[in-house]
PDB file of N, CA and C in Angstrom:
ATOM      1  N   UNK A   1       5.994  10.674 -17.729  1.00  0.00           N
ATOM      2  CA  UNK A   1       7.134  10.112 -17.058  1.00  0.00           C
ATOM      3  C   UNK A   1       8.104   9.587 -18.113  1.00  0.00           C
ATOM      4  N   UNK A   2       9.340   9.397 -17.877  1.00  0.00           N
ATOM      5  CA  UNK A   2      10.335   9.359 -18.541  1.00  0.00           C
ATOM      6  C   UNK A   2      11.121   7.761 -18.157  1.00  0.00           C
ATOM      7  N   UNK A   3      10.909   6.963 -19.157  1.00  0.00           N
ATOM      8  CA  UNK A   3      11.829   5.594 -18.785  1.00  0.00           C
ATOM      9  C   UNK A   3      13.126   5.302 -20.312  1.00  0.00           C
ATOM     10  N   UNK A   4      14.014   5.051 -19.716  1.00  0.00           N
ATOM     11  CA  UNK A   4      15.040   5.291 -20.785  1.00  0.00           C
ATOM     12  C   UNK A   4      15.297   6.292 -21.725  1.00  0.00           C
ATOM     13  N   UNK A   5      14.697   7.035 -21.474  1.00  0.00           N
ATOM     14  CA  UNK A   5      14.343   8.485 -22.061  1.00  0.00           C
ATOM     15  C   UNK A   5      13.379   8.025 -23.015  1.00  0.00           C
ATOM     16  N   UNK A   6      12.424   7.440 -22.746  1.00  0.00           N
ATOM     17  CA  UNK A   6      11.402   7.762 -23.575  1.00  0.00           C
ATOM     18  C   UNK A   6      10.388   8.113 -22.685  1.00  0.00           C
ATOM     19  N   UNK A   7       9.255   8.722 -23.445  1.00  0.00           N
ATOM     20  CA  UNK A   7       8.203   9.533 -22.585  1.00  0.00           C
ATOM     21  C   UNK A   7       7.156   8.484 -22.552  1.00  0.00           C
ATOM     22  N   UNK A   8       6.752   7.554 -21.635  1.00  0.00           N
ATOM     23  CA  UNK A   8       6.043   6.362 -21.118  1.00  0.00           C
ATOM     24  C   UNK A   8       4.591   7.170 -20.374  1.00  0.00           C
ATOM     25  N   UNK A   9       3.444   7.059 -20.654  1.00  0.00           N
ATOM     26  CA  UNK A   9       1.940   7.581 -20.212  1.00  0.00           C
ATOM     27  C   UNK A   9       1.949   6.099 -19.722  1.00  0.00           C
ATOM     28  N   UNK A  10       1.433   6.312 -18.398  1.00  0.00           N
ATOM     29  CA  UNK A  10       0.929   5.265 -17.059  1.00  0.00           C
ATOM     30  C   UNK A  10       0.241   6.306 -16.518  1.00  0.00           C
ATOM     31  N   UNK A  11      -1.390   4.930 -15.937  1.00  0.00           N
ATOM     32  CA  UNK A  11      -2.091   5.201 -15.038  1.00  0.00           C
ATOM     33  C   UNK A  11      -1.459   5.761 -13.775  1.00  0.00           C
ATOM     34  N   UNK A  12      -1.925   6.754 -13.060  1.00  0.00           N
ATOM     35  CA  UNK A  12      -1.195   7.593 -11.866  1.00  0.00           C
ATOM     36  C   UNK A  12      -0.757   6.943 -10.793  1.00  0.00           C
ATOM     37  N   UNK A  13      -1.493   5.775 -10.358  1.00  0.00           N
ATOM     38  CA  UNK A  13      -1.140   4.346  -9.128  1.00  0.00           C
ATOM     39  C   UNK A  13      -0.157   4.041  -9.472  1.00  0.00           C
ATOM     40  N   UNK A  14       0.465   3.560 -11.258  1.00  0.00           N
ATOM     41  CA  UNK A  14       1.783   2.965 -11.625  1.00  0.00           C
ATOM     42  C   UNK A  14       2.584   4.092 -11.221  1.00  0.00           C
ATOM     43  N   UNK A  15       2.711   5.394 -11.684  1.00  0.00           N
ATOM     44  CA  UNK A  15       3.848   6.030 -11.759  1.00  0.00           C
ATOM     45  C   UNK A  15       4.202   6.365 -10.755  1.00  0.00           C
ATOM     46  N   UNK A  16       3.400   6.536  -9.633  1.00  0.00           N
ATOM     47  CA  UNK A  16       3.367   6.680  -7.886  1.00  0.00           C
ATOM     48  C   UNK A  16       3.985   5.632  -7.330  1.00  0.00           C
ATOM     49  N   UNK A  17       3.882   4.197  -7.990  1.00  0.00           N
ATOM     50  CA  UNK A  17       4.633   2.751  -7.131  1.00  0.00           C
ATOM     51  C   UNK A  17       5.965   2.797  -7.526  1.00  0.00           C
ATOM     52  N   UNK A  18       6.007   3.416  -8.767  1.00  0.00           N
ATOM     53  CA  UNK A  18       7.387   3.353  -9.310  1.00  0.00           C
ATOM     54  C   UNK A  18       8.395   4.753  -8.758  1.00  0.00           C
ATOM     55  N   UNK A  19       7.688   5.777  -8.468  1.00  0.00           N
ATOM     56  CA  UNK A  19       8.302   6.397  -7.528  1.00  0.00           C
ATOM     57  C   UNK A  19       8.840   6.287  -6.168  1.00  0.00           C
ATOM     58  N   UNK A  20       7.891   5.328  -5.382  1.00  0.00           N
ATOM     59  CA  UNK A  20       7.715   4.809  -4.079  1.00  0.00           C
ATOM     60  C   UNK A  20       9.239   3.716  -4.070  1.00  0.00           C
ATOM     61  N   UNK A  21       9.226   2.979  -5.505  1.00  0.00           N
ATOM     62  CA  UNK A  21       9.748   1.638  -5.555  1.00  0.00           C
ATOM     63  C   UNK A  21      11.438   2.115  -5.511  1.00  0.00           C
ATOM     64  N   UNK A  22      12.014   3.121  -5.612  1.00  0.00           N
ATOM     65  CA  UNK A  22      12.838   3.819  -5.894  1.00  0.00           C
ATOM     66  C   UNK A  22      13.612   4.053  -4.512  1.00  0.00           C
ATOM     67  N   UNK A  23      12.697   4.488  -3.318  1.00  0.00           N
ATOM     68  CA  UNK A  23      13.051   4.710  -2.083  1.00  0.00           C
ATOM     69  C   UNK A  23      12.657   3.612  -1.307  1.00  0.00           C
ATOM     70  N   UNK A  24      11.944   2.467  -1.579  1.00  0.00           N
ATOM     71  CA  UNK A  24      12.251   1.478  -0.225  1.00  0.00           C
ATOM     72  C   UNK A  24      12.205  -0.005  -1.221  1.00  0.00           C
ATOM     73  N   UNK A  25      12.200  -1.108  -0.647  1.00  0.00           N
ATOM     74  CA  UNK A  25      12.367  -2.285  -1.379  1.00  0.00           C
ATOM     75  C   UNK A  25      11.074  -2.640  -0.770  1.00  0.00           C
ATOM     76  N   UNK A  26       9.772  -3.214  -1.822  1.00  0.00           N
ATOM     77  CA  UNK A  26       9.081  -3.731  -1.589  1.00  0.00           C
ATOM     78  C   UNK A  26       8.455  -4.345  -2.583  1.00  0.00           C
ATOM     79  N   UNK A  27       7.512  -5.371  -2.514  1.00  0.00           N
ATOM     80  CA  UNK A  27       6.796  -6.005  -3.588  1.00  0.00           C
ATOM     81  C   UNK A  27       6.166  -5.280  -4.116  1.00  0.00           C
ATOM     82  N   UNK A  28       5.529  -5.991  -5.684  1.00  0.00           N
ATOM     83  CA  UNK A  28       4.729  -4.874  -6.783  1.00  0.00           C
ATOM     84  C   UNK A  28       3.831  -4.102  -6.194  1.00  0.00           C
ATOM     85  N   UNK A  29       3.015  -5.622  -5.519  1.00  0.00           N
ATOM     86  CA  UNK A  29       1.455  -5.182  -4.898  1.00  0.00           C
ATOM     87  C   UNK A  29       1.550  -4.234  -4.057  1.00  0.00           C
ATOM     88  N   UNK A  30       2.409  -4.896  -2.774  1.00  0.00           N
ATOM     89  CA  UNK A  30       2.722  -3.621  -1.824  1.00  0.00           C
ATOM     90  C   UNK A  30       2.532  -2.424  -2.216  1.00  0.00           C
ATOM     91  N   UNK A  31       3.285  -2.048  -3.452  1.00  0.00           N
ATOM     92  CA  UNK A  31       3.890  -0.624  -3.920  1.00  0.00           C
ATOM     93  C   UNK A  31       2.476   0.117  -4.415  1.00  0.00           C
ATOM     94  N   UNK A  32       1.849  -1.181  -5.530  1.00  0.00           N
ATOM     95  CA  UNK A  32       0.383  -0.766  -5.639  1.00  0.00           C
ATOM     96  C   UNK A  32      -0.928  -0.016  -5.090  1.00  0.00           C
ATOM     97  N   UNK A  33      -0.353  -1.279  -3.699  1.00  0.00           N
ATOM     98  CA  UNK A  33      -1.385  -0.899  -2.710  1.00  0.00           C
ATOM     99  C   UNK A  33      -1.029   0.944  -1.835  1.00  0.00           C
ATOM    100  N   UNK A  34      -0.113   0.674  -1.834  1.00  0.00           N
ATOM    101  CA  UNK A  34      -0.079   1.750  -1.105  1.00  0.00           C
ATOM    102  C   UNK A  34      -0.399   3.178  -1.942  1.00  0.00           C
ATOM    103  N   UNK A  35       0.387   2.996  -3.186  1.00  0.00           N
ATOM    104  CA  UNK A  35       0.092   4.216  -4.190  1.00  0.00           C
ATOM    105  C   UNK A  35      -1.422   4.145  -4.524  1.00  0.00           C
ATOM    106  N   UNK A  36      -2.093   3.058  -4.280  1.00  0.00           N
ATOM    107  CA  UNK A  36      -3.873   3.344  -4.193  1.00  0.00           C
ATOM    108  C   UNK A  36      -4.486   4.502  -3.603  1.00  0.00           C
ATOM    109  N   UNK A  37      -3.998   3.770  -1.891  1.00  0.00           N
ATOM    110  CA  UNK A  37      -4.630   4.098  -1.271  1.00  0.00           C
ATOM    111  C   UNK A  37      -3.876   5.755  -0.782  1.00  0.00           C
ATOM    112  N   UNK A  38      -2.321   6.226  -1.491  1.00  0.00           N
ATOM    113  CA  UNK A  38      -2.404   7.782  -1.485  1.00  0.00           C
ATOM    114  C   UNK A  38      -3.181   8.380  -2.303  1.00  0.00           C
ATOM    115  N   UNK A  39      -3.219   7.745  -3.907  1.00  0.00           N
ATOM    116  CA  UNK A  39      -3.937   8.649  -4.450  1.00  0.00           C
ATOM    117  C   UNK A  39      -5.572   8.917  -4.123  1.00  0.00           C
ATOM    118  N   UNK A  40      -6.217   7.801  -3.342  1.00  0.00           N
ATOM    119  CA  UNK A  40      -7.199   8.001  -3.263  1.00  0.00           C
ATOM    120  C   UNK A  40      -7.261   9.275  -2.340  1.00  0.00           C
ATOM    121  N   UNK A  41      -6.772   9.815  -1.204  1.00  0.00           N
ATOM    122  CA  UNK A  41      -6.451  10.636  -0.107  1.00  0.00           C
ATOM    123  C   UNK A  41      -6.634  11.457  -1.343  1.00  0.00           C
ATOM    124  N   UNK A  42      -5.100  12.060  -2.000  1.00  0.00           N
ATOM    125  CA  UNK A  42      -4.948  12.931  -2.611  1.00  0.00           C
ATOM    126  C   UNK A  42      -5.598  13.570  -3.706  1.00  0.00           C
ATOM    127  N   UNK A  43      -6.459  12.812  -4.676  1.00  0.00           N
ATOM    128  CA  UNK A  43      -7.304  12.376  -5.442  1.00  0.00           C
ATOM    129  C   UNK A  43      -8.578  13.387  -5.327  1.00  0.00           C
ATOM    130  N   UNK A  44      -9.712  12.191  -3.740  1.00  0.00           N
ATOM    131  CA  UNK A  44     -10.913  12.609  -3.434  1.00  0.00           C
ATOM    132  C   UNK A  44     -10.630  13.533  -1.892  1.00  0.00           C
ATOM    133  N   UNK A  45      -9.598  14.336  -1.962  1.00  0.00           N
ATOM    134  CA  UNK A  45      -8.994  14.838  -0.660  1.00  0.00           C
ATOM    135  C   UNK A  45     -10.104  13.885   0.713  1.00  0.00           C
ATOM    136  N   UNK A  46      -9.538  12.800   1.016  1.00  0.00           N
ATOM    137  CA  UNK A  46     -10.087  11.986   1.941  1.00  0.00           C
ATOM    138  C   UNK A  46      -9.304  11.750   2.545  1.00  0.00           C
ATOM    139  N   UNK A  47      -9.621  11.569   3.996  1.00  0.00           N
ATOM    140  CA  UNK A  47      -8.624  11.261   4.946  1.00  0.00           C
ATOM    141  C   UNK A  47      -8.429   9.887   4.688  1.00  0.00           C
ATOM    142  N   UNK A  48      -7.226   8.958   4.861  1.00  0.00           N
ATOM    143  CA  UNK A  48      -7.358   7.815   5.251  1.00  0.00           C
ATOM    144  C   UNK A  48      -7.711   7.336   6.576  1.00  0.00           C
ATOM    145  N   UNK A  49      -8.507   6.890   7.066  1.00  0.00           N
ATOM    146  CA  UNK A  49      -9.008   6.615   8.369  1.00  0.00           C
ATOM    147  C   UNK A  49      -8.785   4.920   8.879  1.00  0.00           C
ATOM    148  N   UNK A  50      -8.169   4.062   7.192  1.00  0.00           N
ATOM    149  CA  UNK A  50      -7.890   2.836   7.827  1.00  0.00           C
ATOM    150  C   UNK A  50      -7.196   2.094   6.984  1.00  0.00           C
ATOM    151  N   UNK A  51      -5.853   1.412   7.261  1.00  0.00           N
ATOM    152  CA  UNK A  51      -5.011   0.606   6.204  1.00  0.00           C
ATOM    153  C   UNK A  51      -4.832  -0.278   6.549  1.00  0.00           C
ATOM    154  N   UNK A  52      -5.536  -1.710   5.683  1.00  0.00           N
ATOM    155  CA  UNK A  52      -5.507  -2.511   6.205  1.00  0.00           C
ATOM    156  C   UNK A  52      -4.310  -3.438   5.548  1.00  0.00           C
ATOM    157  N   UNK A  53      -3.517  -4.149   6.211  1.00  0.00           N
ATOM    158  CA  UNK A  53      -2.299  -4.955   6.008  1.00  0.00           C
ATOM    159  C   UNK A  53      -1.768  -6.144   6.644  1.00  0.00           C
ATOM    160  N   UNK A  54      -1.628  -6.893   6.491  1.00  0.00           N
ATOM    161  CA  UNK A  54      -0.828  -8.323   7.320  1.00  0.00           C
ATOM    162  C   UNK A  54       0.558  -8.264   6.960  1.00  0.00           C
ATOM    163  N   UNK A  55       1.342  -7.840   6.164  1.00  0.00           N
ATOM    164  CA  UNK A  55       2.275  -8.311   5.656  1.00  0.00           C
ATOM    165  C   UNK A  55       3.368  -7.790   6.255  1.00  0.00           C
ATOM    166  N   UNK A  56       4.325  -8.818   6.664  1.00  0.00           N
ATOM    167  CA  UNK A  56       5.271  -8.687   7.547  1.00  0.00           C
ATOM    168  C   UNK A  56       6.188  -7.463   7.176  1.00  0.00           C
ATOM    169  N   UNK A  57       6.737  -7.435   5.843  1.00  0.00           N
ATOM    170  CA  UNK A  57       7.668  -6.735   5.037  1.00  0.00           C
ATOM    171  C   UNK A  57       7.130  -5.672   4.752  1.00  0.00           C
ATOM    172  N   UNK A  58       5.891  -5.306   4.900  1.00  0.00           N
ATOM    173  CA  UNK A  58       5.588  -4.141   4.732  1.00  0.00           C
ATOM    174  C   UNK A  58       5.204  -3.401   6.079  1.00  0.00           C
ATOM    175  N   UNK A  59       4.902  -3.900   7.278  1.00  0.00           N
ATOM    176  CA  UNK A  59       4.823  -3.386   8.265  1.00  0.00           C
ATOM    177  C   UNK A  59       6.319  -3.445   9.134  1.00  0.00           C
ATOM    178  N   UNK A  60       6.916  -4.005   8.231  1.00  0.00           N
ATOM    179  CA  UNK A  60       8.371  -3.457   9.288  1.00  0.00           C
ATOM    180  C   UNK A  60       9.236  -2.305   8.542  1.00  0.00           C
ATOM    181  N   UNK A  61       8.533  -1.943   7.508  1.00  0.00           N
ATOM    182  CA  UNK A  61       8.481  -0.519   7.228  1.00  0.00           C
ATOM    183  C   UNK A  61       8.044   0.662   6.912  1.00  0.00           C
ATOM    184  N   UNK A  62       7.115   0.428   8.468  1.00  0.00           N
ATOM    185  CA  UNK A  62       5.874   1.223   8.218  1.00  0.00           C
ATOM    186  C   UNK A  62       5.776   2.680   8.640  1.00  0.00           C
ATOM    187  N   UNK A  63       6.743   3.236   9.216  1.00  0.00           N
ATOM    188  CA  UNK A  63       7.563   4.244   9.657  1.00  0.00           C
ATOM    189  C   UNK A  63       8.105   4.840   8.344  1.00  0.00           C
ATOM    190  N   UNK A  64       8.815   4.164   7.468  1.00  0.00           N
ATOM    191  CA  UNK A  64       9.273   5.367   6.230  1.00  0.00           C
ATOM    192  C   UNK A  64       7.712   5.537   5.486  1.00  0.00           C
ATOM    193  N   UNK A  65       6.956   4.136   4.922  1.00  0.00           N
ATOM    194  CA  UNK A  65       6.193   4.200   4.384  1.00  0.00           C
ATOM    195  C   UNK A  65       4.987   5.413   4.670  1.00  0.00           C
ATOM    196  N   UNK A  66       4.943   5.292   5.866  1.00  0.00           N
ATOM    197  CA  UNK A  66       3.559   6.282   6.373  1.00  0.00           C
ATOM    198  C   UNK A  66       4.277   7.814   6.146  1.00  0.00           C
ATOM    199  N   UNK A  67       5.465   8.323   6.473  1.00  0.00           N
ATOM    200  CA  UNK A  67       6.098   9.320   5.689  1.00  0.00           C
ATOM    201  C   UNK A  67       5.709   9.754   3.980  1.00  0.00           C
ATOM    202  N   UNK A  68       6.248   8.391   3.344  1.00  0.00           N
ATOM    203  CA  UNK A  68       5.953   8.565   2.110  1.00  0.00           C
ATOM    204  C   UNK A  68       4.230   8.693   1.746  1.00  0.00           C
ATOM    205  N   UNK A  69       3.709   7.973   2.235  1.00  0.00           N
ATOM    206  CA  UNK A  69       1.927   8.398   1.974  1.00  0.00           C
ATOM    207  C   UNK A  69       1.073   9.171   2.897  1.00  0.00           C
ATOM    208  N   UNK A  70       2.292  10.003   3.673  1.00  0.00           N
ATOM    209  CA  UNK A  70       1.150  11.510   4.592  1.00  0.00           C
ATOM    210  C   UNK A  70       0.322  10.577   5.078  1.00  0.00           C
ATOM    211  N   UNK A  71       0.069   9.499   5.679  1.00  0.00           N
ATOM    212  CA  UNK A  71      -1.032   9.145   6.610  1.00  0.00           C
ATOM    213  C   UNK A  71      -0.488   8.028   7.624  1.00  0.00           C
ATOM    214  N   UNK A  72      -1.202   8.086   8.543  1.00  0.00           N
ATOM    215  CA  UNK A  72      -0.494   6.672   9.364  1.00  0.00           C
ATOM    216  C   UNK A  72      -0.929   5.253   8.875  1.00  0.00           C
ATOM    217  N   UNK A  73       0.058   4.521   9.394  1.00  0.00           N
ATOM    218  CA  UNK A  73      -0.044   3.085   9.322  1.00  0.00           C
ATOM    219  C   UNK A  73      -0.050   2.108  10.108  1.00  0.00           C
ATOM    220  N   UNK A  74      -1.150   0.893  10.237  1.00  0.00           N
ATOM    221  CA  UNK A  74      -1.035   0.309  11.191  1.00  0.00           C
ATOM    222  C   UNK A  74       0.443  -0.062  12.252  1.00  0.00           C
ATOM    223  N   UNK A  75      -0.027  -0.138  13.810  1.00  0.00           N
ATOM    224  CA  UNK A  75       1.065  -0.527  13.933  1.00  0.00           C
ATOM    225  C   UNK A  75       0.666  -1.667  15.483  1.00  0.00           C
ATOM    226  N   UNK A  76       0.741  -2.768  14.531  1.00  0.00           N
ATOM    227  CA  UNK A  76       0.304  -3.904  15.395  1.00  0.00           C
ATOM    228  C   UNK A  76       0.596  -4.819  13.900  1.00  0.00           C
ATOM    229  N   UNK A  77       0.609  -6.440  14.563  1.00  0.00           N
ATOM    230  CA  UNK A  77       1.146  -7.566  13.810  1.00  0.00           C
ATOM    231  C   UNK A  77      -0.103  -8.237  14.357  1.00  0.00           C
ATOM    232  N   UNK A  78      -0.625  -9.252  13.346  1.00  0.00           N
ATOM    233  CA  UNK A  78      -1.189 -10.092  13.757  1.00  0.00           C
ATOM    234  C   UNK A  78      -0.517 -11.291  13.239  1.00  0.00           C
ATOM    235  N   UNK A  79      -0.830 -12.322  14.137  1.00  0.00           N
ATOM    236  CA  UNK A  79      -0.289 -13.820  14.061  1.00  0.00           C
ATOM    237  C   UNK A  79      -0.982 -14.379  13.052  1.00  0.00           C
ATOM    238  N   UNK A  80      -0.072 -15.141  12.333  1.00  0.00           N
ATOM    239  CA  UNK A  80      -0.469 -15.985  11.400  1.00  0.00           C
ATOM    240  C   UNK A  80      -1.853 -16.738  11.429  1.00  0.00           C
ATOM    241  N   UNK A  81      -1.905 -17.160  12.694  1.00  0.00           N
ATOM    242  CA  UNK A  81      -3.315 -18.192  12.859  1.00  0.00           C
ATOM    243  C   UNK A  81      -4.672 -17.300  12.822  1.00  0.00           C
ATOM    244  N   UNK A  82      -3.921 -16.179  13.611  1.00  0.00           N
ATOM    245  CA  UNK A  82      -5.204 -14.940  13.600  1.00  0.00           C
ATOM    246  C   UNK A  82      -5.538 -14.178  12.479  1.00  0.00           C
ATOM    247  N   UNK A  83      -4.432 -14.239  11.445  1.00  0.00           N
ATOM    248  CA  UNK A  83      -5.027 -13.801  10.186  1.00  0.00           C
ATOM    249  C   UNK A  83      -5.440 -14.700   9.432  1.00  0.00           C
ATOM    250  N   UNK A  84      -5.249 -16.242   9.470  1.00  0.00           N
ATOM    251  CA  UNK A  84      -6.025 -17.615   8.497  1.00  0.00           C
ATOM    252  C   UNK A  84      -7.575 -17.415   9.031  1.00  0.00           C
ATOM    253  N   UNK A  85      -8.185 -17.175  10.211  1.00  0.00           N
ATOM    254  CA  UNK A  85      -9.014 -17.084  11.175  1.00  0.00           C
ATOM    255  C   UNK A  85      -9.907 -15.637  10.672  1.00  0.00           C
ATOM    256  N   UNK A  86      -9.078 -14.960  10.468  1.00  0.00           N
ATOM    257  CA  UNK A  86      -9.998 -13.208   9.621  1.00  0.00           C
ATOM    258  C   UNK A  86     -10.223 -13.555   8.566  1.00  0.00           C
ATOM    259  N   UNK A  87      -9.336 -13.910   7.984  1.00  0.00           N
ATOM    260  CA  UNK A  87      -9.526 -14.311   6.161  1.00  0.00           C
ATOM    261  C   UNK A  87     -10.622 -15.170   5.673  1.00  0.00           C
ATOM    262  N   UNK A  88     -10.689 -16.526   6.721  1.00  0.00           N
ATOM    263  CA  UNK A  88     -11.969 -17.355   6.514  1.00  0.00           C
ATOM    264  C   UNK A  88     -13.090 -16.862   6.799  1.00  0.00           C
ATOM    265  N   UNK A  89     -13.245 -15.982   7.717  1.00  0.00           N
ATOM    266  CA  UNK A  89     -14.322 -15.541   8.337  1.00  0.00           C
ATOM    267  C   UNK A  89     -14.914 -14.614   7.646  1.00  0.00           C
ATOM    268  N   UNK A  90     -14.059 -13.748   6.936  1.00  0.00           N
ATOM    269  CA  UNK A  90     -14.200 -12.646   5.655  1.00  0.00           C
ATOM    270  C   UNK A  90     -14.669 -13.154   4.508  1.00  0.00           C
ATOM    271  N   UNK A  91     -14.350 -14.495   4.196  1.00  0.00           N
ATOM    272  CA  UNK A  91     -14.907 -15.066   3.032  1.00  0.00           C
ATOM    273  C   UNK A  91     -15.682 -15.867   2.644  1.00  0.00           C
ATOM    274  N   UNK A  92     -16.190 -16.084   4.380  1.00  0.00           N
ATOM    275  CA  UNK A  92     -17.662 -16.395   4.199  1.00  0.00           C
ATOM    276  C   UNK A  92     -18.551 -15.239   4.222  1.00  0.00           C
ATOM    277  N   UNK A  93     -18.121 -14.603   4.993  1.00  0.00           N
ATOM    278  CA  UNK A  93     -18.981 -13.058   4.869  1.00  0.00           C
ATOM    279  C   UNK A  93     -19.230 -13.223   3.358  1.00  0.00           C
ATOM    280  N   UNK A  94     -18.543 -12.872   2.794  1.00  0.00           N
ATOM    281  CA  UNK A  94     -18.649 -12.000   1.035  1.00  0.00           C
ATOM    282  C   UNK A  94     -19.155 -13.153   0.081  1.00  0.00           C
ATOM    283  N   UNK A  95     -19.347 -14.608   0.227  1.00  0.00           N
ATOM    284  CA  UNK A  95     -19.713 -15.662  -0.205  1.00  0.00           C
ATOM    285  C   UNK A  95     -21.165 -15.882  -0.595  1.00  0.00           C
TER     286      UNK A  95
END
């Protein structure tokens, strides 16, 4: 990949977020996350069968996004209280 015209070697997740980052406005992680979870699809040819997300800004553009990563994306919101409520409950699980 090419930045200021110099020839820049990045892990394939970076150069995928930075492609992604180009066509919509979103945070690093966001961009991260999502270029993960295409390359993993594209990668280990695996379906994605589940993306998991809370984040407001990224599910209110989840329509271009799921375009850009060939798979669908949730499409439901959960409430704030209901995700403090998953999160605790998740981290006692893994505790």
């Amino acid at each position: 990949m090419k930045l200021l015209r110099e020839d820049v070697v990045m892990p394939a997740i970076f150069r995928e977020s930075l492609s992604i980052a180009l066509r919509v406005d979103m945070k690093s992680f966001d961009l991260i996350h999502l270029s993960a979870a295409k390359y993993a699809k594209e990668a280990f040819k695996a379906p994605i069968q589940a993306f998991v997300t809370g984040d407001d800004d990224f599910l209110d553009q989840k329509d271009k996004l799921s375009k850009i990563a060939d798979f669908p994306l949730p499409n439901f919101r959960l409430s704030c209280l209901r995700r403090r409520l998953i999160t605790q409950t998740s981290l006692r699980v893994y505790r």
